[in-house]
N, C-alpha and C. Protein backbone atom coordinates (compact mmCIF):
# COMPACT_ATOMS: atom_id res chain seq x y z
N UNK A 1 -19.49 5.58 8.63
CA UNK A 1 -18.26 5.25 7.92
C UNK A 1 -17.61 4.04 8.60
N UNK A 2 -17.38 3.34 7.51
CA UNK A 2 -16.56 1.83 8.42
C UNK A 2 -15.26 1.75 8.31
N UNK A 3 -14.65 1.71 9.28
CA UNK A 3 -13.20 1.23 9.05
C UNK A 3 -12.15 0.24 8.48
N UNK A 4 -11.62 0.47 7.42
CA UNK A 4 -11.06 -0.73 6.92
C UNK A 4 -9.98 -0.86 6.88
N UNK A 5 -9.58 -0.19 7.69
CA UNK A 5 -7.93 0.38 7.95
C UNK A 5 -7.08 -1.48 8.75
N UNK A 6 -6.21 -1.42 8.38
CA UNK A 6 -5.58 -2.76 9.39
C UNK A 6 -4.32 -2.25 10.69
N UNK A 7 -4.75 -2.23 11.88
CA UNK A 7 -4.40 -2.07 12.70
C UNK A 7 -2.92 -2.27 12.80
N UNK A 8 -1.94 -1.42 12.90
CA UNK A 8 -0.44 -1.79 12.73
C UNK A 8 0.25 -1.69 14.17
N UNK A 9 -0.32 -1.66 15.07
CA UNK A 9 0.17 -1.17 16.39
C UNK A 9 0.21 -2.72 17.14
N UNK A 10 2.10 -2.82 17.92
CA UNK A 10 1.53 -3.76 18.68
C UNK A 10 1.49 -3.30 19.87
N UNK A 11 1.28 -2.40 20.60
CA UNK A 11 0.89 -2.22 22.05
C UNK A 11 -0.13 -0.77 22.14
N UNK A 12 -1.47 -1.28 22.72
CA UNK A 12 -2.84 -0.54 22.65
C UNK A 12 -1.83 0.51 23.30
N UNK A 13 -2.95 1.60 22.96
CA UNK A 13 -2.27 2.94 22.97
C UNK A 13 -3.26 3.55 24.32
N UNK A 14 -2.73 4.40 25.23
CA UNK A 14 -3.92 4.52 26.68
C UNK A 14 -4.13 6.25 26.08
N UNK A 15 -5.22 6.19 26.61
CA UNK A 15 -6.15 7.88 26.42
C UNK A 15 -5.86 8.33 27.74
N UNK A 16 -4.88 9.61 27.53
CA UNK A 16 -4.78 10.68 28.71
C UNK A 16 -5.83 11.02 29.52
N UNK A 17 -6.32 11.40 30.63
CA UNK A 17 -6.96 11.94 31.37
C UNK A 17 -6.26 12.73 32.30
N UNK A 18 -4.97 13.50 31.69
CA UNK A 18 -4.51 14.44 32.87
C UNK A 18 -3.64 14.99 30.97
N UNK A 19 -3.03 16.04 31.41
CA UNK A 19 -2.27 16.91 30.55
C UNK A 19 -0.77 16.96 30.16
N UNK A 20 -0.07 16.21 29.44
CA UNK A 20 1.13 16.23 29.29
C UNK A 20 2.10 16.75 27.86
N UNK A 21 2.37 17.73 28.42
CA UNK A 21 2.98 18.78 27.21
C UNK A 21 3.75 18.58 26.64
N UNK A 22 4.08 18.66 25.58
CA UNK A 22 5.70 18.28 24.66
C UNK A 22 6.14 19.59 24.17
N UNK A 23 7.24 19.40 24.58
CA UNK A 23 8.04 20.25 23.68
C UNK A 23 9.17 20.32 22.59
N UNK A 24 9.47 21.23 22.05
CA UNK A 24 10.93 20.82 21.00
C UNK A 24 12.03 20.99 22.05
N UNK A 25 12.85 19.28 22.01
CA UNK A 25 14.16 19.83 22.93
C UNK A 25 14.70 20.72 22.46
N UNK A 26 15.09 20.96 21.58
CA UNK A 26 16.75 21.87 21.24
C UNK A 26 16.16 23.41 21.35
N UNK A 27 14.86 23.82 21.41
CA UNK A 27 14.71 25.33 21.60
C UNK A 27 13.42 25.53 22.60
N UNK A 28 13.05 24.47 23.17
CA UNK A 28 11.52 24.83 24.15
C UNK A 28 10.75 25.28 23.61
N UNK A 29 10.62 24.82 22.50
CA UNK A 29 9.31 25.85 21.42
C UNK A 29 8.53 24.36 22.16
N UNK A 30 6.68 25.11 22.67
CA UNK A 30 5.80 24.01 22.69
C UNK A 30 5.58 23.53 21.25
N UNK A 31 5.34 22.09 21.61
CA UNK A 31 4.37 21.10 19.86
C UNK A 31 2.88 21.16 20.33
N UNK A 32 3.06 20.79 21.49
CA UNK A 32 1.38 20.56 21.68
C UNK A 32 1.02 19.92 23.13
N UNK A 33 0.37 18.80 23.48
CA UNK A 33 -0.21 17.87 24.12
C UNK A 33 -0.39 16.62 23.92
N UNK A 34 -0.17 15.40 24.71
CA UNK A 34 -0.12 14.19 24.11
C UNK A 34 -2.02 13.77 24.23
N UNK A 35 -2.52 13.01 23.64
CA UNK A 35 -3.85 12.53 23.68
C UNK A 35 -3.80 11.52 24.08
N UNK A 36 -2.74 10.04 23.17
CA UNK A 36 -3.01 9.18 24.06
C UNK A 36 -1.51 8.32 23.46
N UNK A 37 -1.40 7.72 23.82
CA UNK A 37 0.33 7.29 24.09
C UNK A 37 0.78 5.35 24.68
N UNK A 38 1.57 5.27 23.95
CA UNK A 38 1.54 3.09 24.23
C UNK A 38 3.50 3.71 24.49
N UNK A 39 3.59 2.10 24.20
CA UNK A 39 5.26 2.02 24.67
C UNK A 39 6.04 2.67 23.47
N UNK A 40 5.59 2.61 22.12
CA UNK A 40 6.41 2.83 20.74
C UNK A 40 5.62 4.11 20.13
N UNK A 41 4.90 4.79 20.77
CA UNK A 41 4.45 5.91 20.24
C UNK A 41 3.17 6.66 20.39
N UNK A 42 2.58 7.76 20.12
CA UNK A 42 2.15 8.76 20.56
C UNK A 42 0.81 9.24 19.70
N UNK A 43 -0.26 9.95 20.06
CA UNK A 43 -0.49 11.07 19.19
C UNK A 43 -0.41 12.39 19.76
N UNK A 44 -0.27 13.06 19.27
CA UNK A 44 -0.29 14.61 19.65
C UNK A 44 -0.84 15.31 19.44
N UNK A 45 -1.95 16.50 19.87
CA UNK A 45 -2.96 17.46 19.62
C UNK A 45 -1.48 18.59 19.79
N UNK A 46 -1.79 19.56 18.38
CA UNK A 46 -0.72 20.67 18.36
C UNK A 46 -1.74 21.57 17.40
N UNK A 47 -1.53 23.02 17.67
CA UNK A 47 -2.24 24.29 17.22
C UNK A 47 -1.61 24.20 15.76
N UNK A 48 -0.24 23.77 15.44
CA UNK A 48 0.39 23.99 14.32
C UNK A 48 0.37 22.50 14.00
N UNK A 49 0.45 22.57 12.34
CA UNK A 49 0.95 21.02 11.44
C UNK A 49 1.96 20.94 11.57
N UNK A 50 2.75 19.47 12.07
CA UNK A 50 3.93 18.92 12.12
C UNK A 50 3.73 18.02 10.40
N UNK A 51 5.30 18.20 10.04
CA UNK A 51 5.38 17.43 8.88
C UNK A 51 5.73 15.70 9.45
N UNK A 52 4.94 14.88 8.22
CA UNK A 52 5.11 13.70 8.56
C UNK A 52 6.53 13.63 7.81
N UNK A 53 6.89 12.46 8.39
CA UNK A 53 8.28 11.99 7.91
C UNK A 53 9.70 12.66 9.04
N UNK A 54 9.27 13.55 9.90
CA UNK A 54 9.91 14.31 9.98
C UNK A 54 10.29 13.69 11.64
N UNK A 55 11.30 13.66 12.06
CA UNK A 55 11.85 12.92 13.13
C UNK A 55 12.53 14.38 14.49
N UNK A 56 12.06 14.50 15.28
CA UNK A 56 11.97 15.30 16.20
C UNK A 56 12.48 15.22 17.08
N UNK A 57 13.55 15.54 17.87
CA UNK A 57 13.66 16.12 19.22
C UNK A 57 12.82 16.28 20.59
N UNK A 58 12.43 15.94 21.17
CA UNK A 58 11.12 16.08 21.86
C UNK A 58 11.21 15.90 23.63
N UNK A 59 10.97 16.97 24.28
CA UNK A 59 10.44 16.92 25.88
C UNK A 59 9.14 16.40 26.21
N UNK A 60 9.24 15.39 26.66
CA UNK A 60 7.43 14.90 27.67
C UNK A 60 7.44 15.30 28.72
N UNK A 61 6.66 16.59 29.24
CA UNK A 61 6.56 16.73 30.43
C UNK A 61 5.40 15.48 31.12
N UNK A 62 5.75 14.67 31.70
CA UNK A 62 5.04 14.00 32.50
C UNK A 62 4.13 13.83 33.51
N UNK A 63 3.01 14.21 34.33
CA UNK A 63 2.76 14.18 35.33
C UNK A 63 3.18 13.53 36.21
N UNK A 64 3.17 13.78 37.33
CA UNK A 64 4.08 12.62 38.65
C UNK A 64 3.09 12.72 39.62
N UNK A 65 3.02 12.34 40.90
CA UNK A 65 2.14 12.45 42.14
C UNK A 65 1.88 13.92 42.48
N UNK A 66 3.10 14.91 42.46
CA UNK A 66 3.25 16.18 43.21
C UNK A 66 3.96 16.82 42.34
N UNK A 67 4.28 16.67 41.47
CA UNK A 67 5.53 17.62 40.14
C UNK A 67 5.58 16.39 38.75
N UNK A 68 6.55 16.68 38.04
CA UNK A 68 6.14 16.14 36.28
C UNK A 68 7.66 16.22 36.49
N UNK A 69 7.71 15.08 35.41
CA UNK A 69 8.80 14.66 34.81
C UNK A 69 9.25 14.37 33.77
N UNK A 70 10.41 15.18 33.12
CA UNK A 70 10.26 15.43 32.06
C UNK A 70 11.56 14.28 31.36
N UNK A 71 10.79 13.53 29.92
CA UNK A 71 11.75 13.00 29.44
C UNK A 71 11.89 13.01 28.04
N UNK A 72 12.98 13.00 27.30
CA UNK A 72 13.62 12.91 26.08
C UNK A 72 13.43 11.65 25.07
N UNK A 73 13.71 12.26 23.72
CA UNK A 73 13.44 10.66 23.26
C UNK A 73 13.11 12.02 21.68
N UNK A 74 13.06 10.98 21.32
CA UNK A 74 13.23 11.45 19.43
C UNK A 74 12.38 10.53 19.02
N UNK A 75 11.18 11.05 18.04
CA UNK A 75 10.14 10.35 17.43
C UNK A 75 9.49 10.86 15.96
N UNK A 76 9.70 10.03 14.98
CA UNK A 76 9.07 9.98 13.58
C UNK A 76 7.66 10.83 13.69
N UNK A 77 7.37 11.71 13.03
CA UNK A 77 5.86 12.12 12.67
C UNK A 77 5.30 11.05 11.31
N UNK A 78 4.35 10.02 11.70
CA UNK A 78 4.02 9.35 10.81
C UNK A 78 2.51 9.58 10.31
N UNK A 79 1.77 10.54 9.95
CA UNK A 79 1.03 11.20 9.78
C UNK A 79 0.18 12.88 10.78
N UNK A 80 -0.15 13.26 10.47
CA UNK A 80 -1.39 14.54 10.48
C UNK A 80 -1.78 15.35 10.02
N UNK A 81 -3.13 15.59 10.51
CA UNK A 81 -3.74 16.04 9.84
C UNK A 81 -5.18 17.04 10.87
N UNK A 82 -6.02 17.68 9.97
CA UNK A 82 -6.88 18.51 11.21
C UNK A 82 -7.73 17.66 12.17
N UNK A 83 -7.71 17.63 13.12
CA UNK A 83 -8.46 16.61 14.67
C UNK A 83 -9.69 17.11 14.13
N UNK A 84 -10.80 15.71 14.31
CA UNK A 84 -12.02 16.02 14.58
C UNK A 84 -12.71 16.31 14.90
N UNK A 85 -11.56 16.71 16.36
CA UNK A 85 -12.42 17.02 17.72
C UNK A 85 -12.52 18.33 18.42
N UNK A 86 -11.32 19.24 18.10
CA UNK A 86 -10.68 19.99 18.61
C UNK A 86 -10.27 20.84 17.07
N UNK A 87 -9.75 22.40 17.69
CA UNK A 87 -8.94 22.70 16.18
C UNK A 87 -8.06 22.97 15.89
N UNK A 88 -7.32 21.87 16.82
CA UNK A 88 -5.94 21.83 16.49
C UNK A 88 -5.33 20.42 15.58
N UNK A 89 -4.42 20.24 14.87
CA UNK A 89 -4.23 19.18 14.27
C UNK A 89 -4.01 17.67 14.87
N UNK A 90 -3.97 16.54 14.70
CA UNK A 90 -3.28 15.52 15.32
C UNK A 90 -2.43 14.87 14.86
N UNK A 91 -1.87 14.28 15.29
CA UNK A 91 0.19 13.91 14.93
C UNK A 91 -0.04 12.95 15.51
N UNK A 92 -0.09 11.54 14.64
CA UNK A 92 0.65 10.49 15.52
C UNK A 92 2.59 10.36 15.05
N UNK A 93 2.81 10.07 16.09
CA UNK A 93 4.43 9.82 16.22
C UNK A 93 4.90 8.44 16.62
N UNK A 94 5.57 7.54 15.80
CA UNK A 94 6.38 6.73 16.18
C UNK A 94 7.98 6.85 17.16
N UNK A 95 7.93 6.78 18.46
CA UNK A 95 9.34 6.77 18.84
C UNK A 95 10.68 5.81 18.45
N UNK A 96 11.23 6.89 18.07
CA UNK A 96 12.71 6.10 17.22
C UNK A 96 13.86 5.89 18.57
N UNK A 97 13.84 7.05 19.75
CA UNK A 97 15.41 6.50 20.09
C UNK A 97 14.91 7.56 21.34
N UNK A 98 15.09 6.24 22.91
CA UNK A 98 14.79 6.76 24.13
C UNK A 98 15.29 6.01 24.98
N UNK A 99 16.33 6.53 26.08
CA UNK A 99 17.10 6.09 26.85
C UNK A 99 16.79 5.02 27.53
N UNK A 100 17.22 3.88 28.44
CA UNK A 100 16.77 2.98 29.13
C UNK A 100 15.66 3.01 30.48
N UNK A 101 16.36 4.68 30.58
CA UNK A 101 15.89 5.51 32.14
C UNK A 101 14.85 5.98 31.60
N UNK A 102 14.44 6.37 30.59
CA UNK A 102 13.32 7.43 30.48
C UNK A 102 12.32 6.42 29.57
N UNK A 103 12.72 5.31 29.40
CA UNK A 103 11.93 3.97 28.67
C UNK A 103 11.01 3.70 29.75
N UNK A 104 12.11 3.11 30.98
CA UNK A 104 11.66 2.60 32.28
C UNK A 104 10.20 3.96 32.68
N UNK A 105 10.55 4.72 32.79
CA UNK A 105 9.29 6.22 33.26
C UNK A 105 8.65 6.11 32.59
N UNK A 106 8.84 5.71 30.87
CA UNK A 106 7.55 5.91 30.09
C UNK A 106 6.65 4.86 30.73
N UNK A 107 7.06 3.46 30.99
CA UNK A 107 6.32 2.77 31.37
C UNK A 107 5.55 2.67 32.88
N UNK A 108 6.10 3.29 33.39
CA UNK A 108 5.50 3.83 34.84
C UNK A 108 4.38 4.53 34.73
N UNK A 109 4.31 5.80 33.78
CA UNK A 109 3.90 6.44 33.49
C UNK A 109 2.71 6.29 32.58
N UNK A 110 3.17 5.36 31.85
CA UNK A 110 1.06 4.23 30.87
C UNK A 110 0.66 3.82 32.08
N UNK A 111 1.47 2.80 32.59
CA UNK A 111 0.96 2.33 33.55
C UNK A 111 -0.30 2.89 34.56
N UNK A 112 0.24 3.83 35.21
CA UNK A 112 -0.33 4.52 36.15
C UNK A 112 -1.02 5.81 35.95
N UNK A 113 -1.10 6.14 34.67
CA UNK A 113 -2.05 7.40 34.60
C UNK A 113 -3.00 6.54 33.70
């Protein structure tokens, strides 16, 4: 199958190799796991379908050297659907609205994992 899709992303997106959990802020219900993640947004492996369109509340637990850090930020579900890989669904998410402080960590955080 060939791709003919046109690439809408401007900053490459990095593939996890460690585990970082999301959750719903306002009740700690888990969403899932991030897969792989840039400066403006996300995908997410989650057991349950998130609706697209749908703009979220959201905890990143982060990994750190010795403990995780967790940050806030609200992000668009702009499609998912069932993962190819796994059998849980995947969610990519556009981030709409994230503090200066927890901007600064996100980027620490591509960076270095």
């Amino acid at each position: 199958m060939t791709d003919t899709s046109t690439e809408q992303r401007r900053h490459m997106r990095k593939r996890l190799s460690c585990t970082a959990n999301v959750f719903q802020t306002q009740n700690g219900t888990p969403l899932g796991r991030i897969f792989d993640i840039s400066k403006e947004g996300f995908m997410l492996l989650s057991p349950s379908k998130v609706q697209p369109k749908e703009v979220i509340n959201l905890t990143l637990e982060l990994p750190e050297m010795d403990n995780t850090r967790a940050i806030e930020l609200s992000a668009e579900c702009m499609w998912c659907q069932p993962s190819s890989f796994t059998k849980d669904f995947g969610a990519g998410f556009h981030i709409k609205n994230i503090s200066d402080q927890d901007q600064v960590a996100l980027n620490y955080f591509i960076r270095d994992f």
